[in-house]
C-alpha atoms as a PDB file:
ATOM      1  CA  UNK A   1      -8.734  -6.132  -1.300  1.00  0.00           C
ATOM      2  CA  UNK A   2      -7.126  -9.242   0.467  1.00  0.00           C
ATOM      3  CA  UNK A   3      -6.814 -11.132  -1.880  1.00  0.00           C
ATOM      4  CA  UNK A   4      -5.297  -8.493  -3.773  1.00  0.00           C
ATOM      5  CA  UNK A   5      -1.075  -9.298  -4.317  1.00  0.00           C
ATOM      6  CA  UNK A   6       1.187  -6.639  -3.063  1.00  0.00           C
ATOM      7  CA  UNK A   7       2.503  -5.593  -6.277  1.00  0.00           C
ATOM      8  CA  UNK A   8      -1.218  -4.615  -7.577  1.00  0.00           C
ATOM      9  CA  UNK A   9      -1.435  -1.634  -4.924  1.00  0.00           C
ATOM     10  CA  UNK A  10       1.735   0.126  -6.677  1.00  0.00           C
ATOM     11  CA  UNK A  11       0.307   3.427  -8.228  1.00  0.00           C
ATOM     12  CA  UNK A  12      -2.604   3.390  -6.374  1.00  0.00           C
ATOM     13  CA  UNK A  13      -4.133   6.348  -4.526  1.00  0.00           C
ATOM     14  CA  UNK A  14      -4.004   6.635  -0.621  1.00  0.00           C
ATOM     15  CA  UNK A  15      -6.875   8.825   0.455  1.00  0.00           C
ATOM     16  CA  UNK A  16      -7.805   9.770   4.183  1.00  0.00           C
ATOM     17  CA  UNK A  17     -10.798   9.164   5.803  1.00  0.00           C
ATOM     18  CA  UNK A  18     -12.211  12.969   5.579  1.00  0.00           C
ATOM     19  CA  UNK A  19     -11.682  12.961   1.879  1.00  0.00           C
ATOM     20  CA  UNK A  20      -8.310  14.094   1.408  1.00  0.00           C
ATOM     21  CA  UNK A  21      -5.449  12.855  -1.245  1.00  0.00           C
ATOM     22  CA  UNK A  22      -2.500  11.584   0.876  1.00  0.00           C
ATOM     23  CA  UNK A  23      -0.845  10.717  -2.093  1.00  0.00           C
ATOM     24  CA  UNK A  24      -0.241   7.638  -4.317  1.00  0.00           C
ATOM     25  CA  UNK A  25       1.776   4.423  -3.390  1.00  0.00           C
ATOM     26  CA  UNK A  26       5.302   4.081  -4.299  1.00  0.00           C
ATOM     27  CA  UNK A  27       6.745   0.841  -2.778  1.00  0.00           C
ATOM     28  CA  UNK A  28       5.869  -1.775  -0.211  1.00  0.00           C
ATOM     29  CA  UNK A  29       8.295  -3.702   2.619  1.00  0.00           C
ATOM     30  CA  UNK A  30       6.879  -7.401   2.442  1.00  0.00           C
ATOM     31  CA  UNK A  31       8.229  -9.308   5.834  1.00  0.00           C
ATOM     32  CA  UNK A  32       9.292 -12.853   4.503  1.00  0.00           C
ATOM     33  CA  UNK A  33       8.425 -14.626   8.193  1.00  0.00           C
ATOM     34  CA  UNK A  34       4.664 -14.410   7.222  1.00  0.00           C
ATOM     35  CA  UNK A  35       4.684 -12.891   3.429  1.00  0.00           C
ATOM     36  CA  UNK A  36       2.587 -10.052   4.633  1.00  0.00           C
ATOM     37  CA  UNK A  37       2.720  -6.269   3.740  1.00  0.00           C
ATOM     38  CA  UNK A  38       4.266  -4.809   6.574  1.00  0.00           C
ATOM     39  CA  UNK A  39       4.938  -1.027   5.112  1.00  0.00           C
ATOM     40  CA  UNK A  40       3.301   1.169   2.559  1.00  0.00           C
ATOM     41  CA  UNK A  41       5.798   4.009   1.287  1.00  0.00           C
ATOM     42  CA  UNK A  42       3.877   6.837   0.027  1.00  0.00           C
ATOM     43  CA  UNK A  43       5.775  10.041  -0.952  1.00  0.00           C
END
């Protein structure tokens, strides 16, 4: 996963470790220093 880019995790579904649906992601916060994924907004 990465290798994955950013944009390909949109839509995706964020499940806990015991299982449970957290629910699915909506946007991302990329920090430009180091072009990594910094935040993961799931609502």
């Amino acid at each position: 996963m990465a290798d994955c880019q950013v944009s390909d995790i949109r839509g995706l579904p964020v499940i806990l470790p015991d299982g449970r649906l957290l629910g699915t992601v909506h946007d991302t916060v990329i920090e430009t220093d180091g072009w990594r994924c910094t935040h993961v907004f799931v609502p």
